[in-house]
Protein backbone atom coordinates (compact mmCIF):
# COMPACT_ATOMS: atom_id res chain seq x y z
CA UNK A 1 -69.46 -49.22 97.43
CA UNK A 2 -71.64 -50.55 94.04
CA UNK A 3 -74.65 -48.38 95.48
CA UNK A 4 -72.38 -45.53 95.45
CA UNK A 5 -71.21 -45.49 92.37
CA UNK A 6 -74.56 -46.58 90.95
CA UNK A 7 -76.22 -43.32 92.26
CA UNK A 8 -73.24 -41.19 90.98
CA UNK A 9 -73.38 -42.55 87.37
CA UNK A 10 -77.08 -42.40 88.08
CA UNK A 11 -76.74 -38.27 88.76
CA UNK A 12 -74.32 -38.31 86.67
CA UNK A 13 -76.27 -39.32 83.64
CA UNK A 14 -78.99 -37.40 84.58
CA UNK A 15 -77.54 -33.79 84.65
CA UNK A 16 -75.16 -34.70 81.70
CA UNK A 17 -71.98 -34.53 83.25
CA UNK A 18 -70.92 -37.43 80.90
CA UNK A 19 -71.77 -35.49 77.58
CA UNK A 20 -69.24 -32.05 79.60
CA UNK A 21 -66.32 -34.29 80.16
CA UNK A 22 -66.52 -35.44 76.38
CA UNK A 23 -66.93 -32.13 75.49
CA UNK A 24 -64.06 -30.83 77.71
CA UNK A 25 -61.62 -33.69 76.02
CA UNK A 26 -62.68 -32.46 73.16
CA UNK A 27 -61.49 -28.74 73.76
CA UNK A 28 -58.36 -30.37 75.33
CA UNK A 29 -57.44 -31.77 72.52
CA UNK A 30 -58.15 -29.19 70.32
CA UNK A 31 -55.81 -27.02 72.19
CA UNK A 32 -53.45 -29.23 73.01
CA UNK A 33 -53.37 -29.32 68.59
CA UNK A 34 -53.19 -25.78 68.67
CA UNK A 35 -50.41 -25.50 70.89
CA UNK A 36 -48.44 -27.41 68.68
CA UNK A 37 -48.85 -26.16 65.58
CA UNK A 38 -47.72 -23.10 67.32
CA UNK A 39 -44.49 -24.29 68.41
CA UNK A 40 -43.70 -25.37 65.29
CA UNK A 41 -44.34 -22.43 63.49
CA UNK A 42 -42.41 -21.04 66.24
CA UNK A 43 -39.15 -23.20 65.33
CA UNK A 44 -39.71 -22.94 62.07
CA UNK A 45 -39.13 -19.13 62.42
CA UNK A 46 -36.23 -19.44 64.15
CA UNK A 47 -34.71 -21.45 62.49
CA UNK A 48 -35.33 -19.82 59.14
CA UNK A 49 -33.91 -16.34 60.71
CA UNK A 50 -30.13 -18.07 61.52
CA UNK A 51 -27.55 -16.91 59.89
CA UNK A 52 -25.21 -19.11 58.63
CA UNK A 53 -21.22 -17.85 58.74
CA UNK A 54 -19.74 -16.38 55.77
CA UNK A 55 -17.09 -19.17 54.81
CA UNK A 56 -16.26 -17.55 51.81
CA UNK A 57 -13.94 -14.84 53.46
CA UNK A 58 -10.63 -13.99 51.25
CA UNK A 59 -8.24 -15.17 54.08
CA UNK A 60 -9.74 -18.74 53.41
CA UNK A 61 -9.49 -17.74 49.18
CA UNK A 62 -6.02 -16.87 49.07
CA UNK A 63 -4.86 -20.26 49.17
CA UNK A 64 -7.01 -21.78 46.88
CA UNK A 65 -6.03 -19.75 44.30
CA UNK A 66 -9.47 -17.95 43.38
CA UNK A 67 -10.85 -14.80 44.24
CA UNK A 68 -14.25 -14.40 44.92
CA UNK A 69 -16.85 -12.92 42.42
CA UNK A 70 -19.28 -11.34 44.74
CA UNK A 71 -21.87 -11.17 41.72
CA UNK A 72 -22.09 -15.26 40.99
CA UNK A 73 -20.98 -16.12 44.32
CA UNK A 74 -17.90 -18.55 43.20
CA UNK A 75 -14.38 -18.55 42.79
CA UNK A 76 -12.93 -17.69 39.64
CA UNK A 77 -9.46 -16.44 37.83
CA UNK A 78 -10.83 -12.74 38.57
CA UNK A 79 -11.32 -11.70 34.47
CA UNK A 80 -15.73 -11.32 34.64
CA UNK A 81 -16.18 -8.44 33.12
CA UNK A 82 -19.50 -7.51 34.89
CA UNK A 83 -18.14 -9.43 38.07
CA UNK A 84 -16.81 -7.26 41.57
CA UNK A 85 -14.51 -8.70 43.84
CA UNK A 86 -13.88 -6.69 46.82
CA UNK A 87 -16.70 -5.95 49.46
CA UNK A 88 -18.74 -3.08 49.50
């Protein structure tokens, strides 16, 4: 059994089979990196395109006794001059 696998690392060696496989773990782990920065780009972008539910709906207003300036975002008493408050 020692023979044998003296004359395979023997051939081995001597048509550089040792300097492919180093080479091919090298390309696996260059794609393996690749691969992965790939799916996280890929969450990132979904992520970023969720929408997030509109909370600030008047039926949830009323009772807190603002109304919603659509311009700033934030309830107020309703008197900005430049402010709108209904929904295009």
């Amino acid at each position: 059994m020692e023979l044998l696998f003296s004359k395979f690392t023997t051939a081995a060696r001597r048509h550089g089979l040792l300097k492919r496989f180093a080479q091919l773990g090298r390309v696996g782990m260059a794609a393996v990196g690749v691969l992965g920065s790939l799916v996280a780009s890929l969450v990132e972008l979904l992520a970023a395109s969720a929408e997030a539910s509109d909370t600030n709906e008047e039926s949830e207003i009323v009772p807190s006794g603002g109304i919603l300036n659509y311009r700033t975002g934030k309830l107020d008493d309703g008197t900005d001059p430049i402010g709108w408050y209904e929904k295009d």
